[in-house]
PDB file of N, CA and C in Angstrom:
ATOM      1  N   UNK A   1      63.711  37.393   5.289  1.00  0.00           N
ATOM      2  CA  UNK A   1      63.524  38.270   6.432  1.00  0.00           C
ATOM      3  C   UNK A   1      62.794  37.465   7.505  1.00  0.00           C
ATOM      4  N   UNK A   2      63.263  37.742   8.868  1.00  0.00           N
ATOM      5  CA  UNK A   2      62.354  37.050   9.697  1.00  0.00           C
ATOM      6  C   UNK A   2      61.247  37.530  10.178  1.00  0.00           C
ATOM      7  N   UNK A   3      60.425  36.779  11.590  1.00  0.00           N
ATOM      8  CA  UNK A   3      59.745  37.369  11.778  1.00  0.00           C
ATOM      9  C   UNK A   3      59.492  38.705  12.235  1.00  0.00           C
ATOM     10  N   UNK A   4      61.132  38.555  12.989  1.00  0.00           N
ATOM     11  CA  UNK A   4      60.816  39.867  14.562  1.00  0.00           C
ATOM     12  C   UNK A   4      61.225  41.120  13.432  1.00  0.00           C
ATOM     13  N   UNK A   5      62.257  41.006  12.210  1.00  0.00           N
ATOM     14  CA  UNK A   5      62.700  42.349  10.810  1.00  0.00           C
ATOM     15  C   UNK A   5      60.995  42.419  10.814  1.00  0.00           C
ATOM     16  N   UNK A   6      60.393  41.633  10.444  1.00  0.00           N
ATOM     17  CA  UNK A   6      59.062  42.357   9.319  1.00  0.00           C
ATOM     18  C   UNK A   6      58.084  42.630  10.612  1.00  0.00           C
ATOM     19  N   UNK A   7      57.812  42.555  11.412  1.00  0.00           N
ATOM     20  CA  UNK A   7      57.016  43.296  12.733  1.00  0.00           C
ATOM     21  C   UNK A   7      57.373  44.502  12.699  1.00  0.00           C
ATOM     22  N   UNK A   8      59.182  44.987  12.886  1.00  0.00           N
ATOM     23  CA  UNK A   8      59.795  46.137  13.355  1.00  0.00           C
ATOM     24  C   UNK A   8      59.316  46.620  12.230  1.00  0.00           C
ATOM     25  N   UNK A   9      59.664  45.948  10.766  1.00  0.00           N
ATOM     26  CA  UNK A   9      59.360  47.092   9.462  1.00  0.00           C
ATOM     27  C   UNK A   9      57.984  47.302   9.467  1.00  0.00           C
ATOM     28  N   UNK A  10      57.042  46.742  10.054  1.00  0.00           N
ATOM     29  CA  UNK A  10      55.703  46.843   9.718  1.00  0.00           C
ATOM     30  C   UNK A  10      55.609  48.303  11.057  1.00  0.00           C
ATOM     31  N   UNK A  11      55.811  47.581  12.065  1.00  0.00           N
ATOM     32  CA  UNK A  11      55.636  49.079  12.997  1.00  0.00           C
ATOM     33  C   UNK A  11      56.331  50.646  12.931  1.00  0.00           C
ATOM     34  N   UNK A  12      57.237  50.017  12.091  1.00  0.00           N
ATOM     35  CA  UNK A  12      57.482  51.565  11.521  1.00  0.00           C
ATOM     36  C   UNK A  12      56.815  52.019  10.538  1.00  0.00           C
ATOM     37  N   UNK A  13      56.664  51.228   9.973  1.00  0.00           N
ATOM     38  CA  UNK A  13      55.281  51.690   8.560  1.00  0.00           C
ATOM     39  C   UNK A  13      53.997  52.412   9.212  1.00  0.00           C
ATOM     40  N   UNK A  14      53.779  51.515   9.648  1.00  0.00           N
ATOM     41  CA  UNK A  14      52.439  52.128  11.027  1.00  0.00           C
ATOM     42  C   UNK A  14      52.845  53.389  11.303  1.00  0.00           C
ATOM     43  N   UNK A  15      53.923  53.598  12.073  1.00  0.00           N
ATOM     44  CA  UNK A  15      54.338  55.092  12.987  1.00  0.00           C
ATOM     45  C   UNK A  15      54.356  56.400  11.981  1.00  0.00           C
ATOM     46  N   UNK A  16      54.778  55.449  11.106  1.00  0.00           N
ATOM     47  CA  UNK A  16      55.551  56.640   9.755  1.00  0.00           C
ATOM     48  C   UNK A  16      53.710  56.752   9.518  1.00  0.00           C
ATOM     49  N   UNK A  17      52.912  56.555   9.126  1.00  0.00           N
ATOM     50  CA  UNK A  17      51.657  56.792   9.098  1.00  0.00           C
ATOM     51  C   UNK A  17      50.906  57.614   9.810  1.00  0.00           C
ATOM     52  N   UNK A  18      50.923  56.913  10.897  1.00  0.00           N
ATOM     53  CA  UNK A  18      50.310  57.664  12.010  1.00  0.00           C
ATOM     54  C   UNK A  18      50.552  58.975  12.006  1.00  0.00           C
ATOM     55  N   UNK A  19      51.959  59.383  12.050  1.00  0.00           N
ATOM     56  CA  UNK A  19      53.015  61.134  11.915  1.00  0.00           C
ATOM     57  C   UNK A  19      52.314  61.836  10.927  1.00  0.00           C
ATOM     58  N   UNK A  20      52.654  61.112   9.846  1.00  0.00           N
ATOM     59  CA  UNK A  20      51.841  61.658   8.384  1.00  0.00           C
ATOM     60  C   UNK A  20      50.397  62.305   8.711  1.00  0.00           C
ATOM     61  N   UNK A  21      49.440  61.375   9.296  1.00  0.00           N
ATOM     62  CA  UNK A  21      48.006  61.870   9.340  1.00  0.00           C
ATOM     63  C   UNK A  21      47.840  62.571  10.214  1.00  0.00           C
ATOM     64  N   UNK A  22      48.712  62.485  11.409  1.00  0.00           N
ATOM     65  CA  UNK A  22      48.283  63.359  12.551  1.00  0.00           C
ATOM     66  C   UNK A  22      48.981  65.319  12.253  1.00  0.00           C
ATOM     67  N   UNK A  23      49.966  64.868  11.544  1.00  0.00           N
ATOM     68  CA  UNK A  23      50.346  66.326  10.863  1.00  0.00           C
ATOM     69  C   UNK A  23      49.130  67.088  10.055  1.00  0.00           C
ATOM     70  N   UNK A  24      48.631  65.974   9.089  1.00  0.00           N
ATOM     71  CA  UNK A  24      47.763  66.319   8.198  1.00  0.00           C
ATOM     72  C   UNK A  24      46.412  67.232   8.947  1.00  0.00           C
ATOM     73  N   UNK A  25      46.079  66.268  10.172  1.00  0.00           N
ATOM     74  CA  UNK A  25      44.704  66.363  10.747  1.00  0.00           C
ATOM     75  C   UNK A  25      45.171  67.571  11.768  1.00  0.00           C
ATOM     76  N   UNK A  26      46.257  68.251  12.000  1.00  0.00           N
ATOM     77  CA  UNK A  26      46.657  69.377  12.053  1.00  0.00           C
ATOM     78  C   UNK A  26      45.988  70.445  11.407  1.00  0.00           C
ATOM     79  N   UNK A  27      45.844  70.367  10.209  1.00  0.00           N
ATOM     80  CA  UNK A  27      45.628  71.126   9.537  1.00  0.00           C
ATOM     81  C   UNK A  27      44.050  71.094   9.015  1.00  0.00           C
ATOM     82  N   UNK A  28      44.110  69.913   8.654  1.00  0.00           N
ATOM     83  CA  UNK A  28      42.096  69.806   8.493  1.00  0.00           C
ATOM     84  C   UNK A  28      41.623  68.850   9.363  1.00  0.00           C
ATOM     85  N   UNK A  29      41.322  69.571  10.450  1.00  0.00           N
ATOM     86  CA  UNK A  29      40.885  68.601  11.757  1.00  0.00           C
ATOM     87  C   UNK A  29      39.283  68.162  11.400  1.00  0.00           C
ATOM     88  N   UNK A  30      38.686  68.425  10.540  1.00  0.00           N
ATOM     89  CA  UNK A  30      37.343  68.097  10.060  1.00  0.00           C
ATOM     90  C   UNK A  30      37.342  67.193   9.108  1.00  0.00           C
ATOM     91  N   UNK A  31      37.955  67.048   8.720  1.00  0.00           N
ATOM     92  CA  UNK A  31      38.451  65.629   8.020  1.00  0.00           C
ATOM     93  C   UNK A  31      38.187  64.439   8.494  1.00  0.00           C
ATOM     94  N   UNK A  32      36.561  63.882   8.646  1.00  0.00           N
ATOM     95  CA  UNK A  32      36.447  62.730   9.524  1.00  0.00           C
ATOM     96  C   UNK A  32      36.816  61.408   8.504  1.00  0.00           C
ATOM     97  N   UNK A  33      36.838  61.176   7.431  1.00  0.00           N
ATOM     98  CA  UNK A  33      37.834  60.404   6.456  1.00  0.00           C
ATOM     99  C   UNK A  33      39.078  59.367   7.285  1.00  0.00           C
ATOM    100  N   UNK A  34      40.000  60.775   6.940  1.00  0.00           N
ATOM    101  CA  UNK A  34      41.180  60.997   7.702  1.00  0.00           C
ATOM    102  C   UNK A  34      41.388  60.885   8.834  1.00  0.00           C
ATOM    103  N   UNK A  35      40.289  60.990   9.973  1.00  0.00           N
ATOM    104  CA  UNK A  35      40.410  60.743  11.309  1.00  0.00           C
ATOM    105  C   UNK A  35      40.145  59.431  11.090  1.00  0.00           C
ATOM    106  N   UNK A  36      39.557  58.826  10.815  1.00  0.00           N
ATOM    107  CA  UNK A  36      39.193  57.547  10.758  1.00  0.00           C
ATOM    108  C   UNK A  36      40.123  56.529  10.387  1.00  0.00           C
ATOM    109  N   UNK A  37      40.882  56.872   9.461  1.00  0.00           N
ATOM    110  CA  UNK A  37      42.033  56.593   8.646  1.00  0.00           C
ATOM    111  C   UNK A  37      42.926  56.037   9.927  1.00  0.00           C
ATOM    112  N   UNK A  38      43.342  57.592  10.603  1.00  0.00           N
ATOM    113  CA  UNK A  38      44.093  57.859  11.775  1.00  0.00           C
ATOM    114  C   UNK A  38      43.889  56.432  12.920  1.00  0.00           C
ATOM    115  N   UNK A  39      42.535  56.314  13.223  1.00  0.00           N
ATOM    116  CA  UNK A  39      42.118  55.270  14.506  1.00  0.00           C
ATOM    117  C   UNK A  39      41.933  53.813  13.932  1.00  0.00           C
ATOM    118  N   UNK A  40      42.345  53.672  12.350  1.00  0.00           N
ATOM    119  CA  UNK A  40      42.331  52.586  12.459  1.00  0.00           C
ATOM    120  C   UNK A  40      43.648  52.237  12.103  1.00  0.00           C
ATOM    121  N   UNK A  41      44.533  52.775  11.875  1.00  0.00           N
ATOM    122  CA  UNK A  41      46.150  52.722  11.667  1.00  0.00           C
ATOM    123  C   UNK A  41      46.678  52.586  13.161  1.00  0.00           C
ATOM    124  N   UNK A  42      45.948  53.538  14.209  1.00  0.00           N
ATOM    125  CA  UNK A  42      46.276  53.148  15.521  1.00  0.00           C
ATOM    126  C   UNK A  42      45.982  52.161  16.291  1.00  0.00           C
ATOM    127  N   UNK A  43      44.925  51.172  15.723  1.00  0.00           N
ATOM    128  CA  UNK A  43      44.427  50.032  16.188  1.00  0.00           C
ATOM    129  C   UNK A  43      45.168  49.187  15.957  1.00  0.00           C
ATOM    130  N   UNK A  44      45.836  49.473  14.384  1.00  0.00           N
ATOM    131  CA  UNK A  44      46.654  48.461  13.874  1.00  0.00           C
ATOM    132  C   UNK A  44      47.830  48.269  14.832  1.00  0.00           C
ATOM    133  N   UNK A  45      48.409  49.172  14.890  1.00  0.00           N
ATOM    134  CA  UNK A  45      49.907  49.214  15.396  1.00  0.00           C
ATOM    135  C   UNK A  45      49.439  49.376  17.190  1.00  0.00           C
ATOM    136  N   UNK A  46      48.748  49.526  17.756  1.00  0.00           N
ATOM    137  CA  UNK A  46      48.748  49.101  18.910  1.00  0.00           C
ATOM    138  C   UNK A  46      48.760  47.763  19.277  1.00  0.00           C
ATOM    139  N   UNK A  47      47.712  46.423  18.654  1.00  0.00           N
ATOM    140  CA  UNK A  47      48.175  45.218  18.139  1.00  0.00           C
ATOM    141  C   UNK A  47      49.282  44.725  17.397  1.00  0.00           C
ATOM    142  N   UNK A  48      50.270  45.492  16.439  1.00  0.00           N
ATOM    143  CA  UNK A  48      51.235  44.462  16.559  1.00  0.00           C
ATOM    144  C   UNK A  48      52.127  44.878  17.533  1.00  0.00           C
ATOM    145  N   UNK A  49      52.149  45.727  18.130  1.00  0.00           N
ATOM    146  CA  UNK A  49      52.679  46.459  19.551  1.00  0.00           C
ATOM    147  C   UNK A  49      53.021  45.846  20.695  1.00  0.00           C
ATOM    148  N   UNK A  50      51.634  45.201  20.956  1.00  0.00           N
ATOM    149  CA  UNK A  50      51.534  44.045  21.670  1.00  0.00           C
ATOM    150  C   UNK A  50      51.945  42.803  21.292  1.00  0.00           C
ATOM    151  N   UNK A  51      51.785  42.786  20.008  1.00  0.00           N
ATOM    152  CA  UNK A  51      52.108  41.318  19.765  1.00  0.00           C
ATOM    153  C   UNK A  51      53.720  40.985  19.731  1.00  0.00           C
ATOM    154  N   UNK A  52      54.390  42.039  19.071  1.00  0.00           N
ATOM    155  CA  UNK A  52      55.662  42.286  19.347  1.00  0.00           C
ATOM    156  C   UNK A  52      56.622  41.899  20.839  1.00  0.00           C
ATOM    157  N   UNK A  53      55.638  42.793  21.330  1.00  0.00           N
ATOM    158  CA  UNK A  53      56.366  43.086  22.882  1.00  0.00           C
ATOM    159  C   UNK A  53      56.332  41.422  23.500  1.00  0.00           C
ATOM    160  N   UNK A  54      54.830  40.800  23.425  1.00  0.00           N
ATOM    161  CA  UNK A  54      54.351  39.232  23.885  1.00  0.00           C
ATOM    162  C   UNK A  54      56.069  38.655  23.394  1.00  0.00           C
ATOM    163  N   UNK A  55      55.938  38.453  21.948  1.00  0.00           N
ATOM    164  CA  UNK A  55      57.133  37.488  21.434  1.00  0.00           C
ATOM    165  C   UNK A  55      58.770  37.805  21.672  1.00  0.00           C
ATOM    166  N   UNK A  56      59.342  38.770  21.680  1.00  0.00           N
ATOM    167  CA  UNK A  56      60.651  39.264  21.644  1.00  0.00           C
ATOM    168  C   UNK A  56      60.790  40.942  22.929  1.00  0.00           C
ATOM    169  N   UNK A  57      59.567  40.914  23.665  1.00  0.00           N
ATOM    170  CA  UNK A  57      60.147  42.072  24.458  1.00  0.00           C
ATOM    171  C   UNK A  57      59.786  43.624  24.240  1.00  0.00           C
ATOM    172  N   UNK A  58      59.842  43.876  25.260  1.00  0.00           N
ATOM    173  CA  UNK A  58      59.427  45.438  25.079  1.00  0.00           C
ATOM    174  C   UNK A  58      60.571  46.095  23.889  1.00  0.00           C
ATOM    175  N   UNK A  59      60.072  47.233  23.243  1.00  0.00           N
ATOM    176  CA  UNK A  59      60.961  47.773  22.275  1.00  0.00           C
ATOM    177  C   UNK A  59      62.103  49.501  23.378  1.00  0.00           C
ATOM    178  N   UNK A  60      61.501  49.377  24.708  1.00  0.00           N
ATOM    179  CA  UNK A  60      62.010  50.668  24.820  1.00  0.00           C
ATOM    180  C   UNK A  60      62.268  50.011  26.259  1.00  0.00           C
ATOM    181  N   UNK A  61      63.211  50.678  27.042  1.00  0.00           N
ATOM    182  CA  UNK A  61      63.804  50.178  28.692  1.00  0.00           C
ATOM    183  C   UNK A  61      61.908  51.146  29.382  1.00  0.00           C
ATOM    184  N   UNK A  62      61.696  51.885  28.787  1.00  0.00           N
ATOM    185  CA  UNK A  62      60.731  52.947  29.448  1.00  0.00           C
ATOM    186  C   UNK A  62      59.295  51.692  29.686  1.00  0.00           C
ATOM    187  N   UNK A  63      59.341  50.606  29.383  1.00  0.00           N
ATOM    188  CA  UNK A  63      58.004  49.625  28.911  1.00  0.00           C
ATOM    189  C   UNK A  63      58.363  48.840  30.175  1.00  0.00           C
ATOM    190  N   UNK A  64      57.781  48.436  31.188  1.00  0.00           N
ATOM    191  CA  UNK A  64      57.821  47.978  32.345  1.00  0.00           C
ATOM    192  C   UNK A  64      58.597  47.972  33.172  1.00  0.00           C
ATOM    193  N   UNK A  65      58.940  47.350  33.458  1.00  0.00           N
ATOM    194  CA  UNK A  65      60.182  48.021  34.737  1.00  0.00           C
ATOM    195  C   UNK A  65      62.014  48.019  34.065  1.00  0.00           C
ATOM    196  N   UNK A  66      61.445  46.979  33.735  1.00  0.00           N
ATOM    197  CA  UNK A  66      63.079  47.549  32.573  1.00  0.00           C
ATOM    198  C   UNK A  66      63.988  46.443  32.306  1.00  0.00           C
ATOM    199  N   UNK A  67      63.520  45.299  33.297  1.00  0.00           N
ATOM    200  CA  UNK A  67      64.292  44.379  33.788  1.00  0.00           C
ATOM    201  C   UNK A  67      64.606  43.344  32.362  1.00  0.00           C
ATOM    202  N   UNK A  68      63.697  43.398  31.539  1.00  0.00           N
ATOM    203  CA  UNK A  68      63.709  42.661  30.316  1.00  0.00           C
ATOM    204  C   UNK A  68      64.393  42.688  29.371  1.00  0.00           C
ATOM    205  N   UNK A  69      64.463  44.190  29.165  1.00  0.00           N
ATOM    206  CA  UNK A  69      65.131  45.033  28.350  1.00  0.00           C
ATOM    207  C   UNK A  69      66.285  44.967  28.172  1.00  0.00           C
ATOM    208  N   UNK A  70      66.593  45.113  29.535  1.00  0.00           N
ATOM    209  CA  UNK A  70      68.424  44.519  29.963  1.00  0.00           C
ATOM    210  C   UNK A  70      68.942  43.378  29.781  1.00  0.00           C
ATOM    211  N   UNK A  71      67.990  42.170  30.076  1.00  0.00           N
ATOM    212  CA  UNK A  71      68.223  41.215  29.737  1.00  0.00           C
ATOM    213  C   UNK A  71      68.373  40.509  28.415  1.00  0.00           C
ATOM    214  N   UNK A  72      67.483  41.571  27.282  1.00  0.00           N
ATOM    215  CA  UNK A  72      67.564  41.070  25.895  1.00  0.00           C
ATOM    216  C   UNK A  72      68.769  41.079  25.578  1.00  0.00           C
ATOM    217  N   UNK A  73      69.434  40.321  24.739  1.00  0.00           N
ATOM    218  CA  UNK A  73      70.467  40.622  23.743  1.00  0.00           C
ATOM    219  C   UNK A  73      71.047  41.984  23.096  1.00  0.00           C
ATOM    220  N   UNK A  74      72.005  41.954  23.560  1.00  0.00           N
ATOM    221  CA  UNK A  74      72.415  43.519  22.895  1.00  0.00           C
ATOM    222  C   UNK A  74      72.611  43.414  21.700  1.00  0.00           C
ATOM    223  N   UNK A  75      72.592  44.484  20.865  1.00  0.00           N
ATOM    224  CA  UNK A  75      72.790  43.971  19.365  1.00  0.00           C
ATOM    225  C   UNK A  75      74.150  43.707  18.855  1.00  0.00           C
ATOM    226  N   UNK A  76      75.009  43.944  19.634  1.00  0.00           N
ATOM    227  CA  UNK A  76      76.663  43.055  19.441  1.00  0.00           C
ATOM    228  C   UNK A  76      76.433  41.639  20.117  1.00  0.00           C
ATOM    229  N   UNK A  77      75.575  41.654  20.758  1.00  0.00           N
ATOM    230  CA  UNK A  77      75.913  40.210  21.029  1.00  0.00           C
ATOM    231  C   UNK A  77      75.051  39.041  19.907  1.00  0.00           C
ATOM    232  N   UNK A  78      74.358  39.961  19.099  1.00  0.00           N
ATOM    233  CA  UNK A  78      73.474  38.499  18.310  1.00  0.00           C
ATOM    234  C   UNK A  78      74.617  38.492  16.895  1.00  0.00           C
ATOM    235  N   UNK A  79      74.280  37.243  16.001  1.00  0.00           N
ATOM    236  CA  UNK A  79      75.179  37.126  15.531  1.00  0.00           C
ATOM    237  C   UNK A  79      73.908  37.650  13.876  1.00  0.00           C
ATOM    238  N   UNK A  80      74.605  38.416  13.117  1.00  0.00           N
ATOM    239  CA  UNK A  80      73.746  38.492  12.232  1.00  0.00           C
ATOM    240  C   UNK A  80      74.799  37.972  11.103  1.00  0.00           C
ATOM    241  N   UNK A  81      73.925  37.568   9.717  1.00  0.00           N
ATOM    242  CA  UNK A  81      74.432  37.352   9.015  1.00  0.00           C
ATOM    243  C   UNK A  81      74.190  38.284   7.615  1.00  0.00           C
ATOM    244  N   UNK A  82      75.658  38.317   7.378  1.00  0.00           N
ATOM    245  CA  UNK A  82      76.106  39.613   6.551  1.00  0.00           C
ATOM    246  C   UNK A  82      75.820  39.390   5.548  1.00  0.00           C
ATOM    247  N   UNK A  83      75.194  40.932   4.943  1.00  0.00           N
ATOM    248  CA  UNK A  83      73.827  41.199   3.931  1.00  0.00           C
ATOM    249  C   UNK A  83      74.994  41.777   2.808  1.00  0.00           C
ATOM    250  N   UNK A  84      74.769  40.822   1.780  1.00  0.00           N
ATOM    251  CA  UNK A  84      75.665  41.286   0.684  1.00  0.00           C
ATOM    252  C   UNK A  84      75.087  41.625  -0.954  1.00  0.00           C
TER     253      UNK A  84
END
């Protein structure tokens, strides 16, 4: 796996987290544990966020003016190699 697969899988791990606790802390908002839990899972993934975006580009056209976005590689145009 490369680098830019295990960032994306890691920031979804993050997100998928984040959802989880913030549902949770829905429900027991006194849960300072769990809040805590919450702000440091968001620290996490705001850094590789950035670090992401630095190396390979914003992940969304909505992340600066857009101009980058467009310019990345579409995903028909990269050549991947087939996972068997």
């Amino acid at each position: 796996m490369n680098t830019r697969k295990a960032m994306l899988l890691k920031l979804g791990s993050l997100q998928f987290s984040l959802w989880e606790l913030h549902l949770y802390l829905d429900t027991h908002p006194m849960d300072t544990a769990a809040e805590a839990r919450y702000r440091g899972y968001k620290k996490c993934y705001d850094e590789v966020r950035a670090e992401f975006t630095e190396k390979y580009g914003p992940l969304s056209p909505s992340e600066g003016n857009g101009e980058k976005w467009l310019k990345s590689p579409w995903p028909w145009e990269k050549q991947e190699e087939c996972v068997k």
